[in-house]
Protein backbone atom coordinates (compact mmCIF):
# COMPACT_ATOMS: atom_id res chain seq x y z
CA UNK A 1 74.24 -4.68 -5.06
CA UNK A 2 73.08 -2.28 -2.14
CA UNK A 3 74.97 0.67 -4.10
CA UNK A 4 72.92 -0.27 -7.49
CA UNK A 5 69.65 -0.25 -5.83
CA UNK A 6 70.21 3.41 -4.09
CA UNK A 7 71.81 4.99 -7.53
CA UNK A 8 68.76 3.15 -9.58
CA UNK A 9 66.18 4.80 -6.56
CA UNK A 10 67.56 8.07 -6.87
CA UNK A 11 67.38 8.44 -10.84
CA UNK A 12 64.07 6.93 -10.51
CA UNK A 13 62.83 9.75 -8.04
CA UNK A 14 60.84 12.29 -10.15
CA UNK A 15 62.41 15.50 -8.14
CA UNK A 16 65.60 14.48 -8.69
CA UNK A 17 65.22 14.04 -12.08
CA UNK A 18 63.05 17.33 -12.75
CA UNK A 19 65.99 19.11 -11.06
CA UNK A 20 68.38 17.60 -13.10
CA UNK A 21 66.73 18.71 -16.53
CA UNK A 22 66.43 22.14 -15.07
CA UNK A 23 69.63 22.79 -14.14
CA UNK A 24 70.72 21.50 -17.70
CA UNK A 25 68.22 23.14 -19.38
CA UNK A 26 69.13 26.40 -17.36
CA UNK A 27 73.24 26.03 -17.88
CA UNK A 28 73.24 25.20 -21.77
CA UNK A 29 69.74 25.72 -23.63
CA UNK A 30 68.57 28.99 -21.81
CA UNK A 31 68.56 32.31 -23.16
CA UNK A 32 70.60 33.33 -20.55
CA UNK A 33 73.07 30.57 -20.31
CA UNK A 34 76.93 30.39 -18.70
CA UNK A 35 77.79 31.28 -22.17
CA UNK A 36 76.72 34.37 -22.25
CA UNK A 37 77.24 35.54 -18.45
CA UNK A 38 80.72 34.85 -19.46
CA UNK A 39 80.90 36.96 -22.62
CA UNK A 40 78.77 39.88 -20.95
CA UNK A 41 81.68 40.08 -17.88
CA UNK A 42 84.42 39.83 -20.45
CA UNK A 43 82.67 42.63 -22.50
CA UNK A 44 82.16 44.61 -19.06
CA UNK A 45 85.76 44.59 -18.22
CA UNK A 46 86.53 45.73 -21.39
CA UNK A 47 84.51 48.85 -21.12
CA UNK A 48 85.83 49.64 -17.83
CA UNK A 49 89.41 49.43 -19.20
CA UNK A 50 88.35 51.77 -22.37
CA UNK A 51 86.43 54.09 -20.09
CA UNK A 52 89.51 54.32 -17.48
CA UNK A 53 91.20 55.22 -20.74
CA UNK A 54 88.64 58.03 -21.83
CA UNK A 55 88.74 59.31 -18.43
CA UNK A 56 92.48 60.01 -18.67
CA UNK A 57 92.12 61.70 -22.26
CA UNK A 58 89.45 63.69 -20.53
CA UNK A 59 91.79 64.69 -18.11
CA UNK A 60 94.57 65.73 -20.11
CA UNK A 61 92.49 67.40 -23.05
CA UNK A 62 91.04 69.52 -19.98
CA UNK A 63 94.64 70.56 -18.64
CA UNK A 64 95.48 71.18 -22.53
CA UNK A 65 92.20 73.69 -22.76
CA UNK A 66 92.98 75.46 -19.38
CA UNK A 67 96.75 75.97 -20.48
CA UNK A 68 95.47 77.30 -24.06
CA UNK A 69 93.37 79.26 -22.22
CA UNK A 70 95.65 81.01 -19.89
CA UNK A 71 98.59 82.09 -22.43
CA UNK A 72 99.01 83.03 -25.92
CA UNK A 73 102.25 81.52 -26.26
CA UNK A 74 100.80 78.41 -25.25
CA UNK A 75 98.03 79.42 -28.28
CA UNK A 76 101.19 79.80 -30.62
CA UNK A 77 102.86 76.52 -29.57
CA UNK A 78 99.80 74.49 -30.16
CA UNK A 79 98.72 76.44 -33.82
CA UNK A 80 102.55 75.37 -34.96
CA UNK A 81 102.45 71.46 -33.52
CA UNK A 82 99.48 70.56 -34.07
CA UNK A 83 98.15 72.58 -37.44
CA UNK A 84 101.69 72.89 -38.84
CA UNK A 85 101.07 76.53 -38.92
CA UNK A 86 103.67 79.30 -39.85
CA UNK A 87 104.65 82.88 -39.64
CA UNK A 88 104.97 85.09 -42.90
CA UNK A 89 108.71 84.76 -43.00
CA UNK A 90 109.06 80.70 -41.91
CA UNK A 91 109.93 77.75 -43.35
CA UNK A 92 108.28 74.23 -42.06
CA UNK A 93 110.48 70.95 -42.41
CA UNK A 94 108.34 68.38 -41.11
CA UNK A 95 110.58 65.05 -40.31
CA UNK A 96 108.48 61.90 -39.34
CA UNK A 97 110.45 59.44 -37.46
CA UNK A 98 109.74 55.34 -38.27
């Protein structure tokens, strides 16, 4: 009976309940709810991961332009990979692999 008195005195006690409300109405109805802080850190680690990724491309585009920069062979090499370009007297045979 003792334990029903002190649980009814405490949800009668107007702080108590005001604090309750407000941390409901602060975890579930608010425009910055748990919802959302949860979605915004998944979103953030996301990012990072793509900009780690850009940061390598960066990287390696850079050594590419320094190398291109430094040779002409390196010039040719590229010209015939990536554009599929050709001397006068060539032939290109272009095999894809699945």
């Amino acid at each position: 009976m003792k334990e029903q008195t002190w649980i009814l005195k405490i949800l009668k006690n107007k702080y108590f309940v005001t604090l309750s409300l407000f941390m409901v109405w602060m975890a579930f109805f608010d425009t910055k709810d748990f919802g959302l802080i949860r979605e915004r850190q998944i979103k953030l680690k996301e990012l990072e991961k793509s900009e780690k990724g850009m940061a390598k491309l960066i990287t390696e585009t850079r050594a590419e332009l320094s190398m291109l920069k430094t040779s002409a062979e390196s010039v040719e090499k590229y010209a015939r990979e990536k554009y599929l370009m050709k001397k006068d007297n060539e032939d290109i045979f272009v095999v894809k692999t699945p």
